[in-house]
Protein backbone atom coordinates (compact mmCIF):
# COMPACT_ATOMS: atom_id res chain seq x y z
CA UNK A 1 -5.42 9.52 -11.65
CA UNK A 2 -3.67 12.22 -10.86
CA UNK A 3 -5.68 14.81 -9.77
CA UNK A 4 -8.87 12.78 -8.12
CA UNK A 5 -10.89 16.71 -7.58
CA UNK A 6 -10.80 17.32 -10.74
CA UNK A 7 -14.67 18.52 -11.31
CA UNK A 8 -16.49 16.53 -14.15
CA UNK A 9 -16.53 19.54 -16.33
CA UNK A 10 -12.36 20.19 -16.51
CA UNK A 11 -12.40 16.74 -16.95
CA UNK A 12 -14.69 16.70 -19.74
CA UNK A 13 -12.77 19.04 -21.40
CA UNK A 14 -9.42 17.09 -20.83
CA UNK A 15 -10.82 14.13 -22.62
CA UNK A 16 -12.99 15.44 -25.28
CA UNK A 17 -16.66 14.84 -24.19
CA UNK A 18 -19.40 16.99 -22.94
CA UNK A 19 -20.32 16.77 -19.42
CA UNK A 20 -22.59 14.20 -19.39
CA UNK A 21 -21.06 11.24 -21.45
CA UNK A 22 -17.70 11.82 -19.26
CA UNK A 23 -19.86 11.39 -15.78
CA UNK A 24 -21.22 8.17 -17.14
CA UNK A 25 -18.13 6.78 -18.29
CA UNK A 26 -16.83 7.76 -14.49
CA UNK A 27 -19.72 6.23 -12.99
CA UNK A 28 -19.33 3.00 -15.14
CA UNK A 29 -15.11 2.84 -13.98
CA UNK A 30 -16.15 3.12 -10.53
CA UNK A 31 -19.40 0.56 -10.52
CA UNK A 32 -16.79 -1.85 -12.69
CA UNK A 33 -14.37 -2.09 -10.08
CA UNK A 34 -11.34 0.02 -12.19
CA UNK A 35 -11.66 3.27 -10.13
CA UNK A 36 -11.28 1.90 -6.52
CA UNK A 37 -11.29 5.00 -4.46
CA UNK A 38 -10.43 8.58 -4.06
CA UNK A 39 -7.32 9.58 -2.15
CA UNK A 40 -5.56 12.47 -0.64
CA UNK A 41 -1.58 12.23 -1.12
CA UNK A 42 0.01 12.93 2.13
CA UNK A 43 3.16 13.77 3.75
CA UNK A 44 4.40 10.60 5.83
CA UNK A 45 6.83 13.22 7.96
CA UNK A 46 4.01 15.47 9.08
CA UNK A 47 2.03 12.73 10.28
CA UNK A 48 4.63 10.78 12.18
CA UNK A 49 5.20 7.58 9.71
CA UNK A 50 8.49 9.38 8.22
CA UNK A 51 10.89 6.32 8.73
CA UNK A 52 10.06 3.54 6.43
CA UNK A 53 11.26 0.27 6.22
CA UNK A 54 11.28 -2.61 3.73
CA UNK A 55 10.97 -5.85 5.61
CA UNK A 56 10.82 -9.25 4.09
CA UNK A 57 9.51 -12.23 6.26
CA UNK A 58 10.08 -16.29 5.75
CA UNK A 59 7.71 -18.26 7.18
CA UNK A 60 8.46 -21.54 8.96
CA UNK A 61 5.34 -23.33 8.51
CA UNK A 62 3.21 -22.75 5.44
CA UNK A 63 -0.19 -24.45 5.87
CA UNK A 64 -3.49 -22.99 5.28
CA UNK A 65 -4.22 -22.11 8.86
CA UNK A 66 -0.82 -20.16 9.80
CA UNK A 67 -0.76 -18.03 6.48
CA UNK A 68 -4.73 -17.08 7.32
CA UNK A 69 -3.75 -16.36 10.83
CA UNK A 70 -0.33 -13.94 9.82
CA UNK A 71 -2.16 -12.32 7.51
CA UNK A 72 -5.03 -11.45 9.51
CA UNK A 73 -2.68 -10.07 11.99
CA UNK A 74 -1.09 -8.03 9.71
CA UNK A 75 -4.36 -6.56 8.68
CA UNK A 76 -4.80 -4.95 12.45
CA UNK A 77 -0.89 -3.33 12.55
CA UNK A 78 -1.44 0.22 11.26
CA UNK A 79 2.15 0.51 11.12
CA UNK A 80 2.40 -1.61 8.08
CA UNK A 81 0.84 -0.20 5.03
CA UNK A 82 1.93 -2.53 2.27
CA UNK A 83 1.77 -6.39 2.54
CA UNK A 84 2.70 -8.52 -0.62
CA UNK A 85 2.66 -11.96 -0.67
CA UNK A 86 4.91 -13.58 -2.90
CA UNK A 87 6.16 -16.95 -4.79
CA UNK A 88 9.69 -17.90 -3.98
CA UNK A 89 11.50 -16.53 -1.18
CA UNK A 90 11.24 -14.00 1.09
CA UNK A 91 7.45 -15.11 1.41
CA UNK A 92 6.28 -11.72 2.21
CA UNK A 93 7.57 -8.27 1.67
CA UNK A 94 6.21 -5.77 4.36
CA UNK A 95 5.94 -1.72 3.79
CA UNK A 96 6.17 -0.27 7.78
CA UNK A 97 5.96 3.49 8.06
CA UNK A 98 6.26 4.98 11.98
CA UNK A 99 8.24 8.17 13.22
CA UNK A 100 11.38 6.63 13.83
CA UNK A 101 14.17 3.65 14.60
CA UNK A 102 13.21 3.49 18.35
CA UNK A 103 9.53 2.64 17.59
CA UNK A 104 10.66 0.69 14.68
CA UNK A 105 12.48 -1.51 16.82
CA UNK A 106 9.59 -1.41 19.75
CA UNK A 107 7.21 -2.31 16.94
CA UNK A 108 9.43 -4.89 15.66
CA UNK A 109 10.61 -6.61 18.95
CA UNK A 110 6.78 -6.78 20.47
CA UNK A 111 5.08 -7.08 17.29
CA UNK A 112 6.21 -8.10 14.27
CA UNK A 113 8.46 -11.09 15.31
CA UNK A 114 5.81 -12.81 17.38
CA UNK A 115 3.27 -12.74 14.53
CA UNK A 116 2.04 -16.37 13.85
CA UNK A 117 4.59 -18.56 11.34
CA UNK A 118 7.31 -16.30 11.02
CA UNK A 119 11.10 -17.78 10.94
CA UNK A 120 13.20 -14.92 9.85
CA UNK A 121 13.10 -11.47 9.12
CA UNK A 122 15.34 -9.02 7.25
CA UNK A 123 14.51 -5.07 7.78
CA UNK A 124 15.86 -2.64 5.10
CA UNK A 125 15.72 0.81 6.15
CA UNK A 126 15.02 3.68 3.34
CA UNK A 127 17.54 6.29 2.42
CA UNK A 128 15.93 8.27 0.11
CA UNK A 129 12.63 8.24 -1.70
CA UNK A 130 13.58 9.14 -5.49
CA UNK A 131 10.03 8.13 -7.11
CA UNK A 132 6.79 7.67 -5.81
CA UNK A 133 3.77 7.30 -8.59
CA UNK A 134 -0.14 7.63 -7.31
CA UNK A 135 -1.54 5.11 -9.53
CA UNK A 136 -1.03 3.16 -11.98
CA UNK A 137 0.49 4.40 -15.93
CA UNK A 138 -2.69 3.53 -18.55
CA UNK A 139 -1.51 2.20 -21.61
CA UNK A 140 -3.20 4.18 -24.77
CA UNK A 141 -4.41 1.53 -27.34
């Protein structure tokens, strides 16, 4: 997980198998739906998405139809890149990444607040980033 270029043969290595078993197991994570993708790790600052902000959203009506219909829209806003939804309250918790507060707010005020369903919002702006992990930790049985 955390180095997705690794070639098969270093990889091999790392684990203990030759070449070909360790492609095959690879091949059988990725065809079984555990290895989802390959990713490059990127720097939000040097491509404009440097302000993040947390942003949880209540919904005022919570039928079948309004939930499809906020959702989908969220789907089409680049500038959120995390959507959870959740049990309890807030109903959603929203990951927004853009350049800064003035096209947080534009984003917010045109966007975000006239999305289908929602009540109230509450934006949390980030201080600092003090972990980030790519992945997920693999317990060892």
């Amino acid at each position: 997980m955390t180095d997705g270029r690794l070639a098969n043969t270093e990889l091999a290595d790392l684990v203990g198998l030759s070449p070909s078993p360790c492609l095959r197991r690879v091949r059988q994570l990725e065809s079984s739906g555990v290895i989802t993708g390959y990713h490059a790790s990127v720097d939000p600052v040097a491509i404009g998405r440097g302000f993040h902000v947390l942003v949880h959203v209540e919904m005022a009506v919570q039928d079948r139809s309004t939930i499809e219909a906020f959702e989908a829209a969220i789907t089409d806003l680049d500038e959120v890149v995390h959507c959870l939804r959740l049990f309890g309250q807030p109903d959603y918790v929203l990951w927004v990444a853009v350049p800064d507060i003035e096209k947080y707010e534009r984003f917010y005020l045109a966007q975000l607040t006239g999305l289908p369903g929602v009540a109230r919002t509450n934006s949390q702006f980030t201080m600092k980033t003090v972990k980030t992990t790519p992945g997920l930790p693999v317990p060892t049985f």
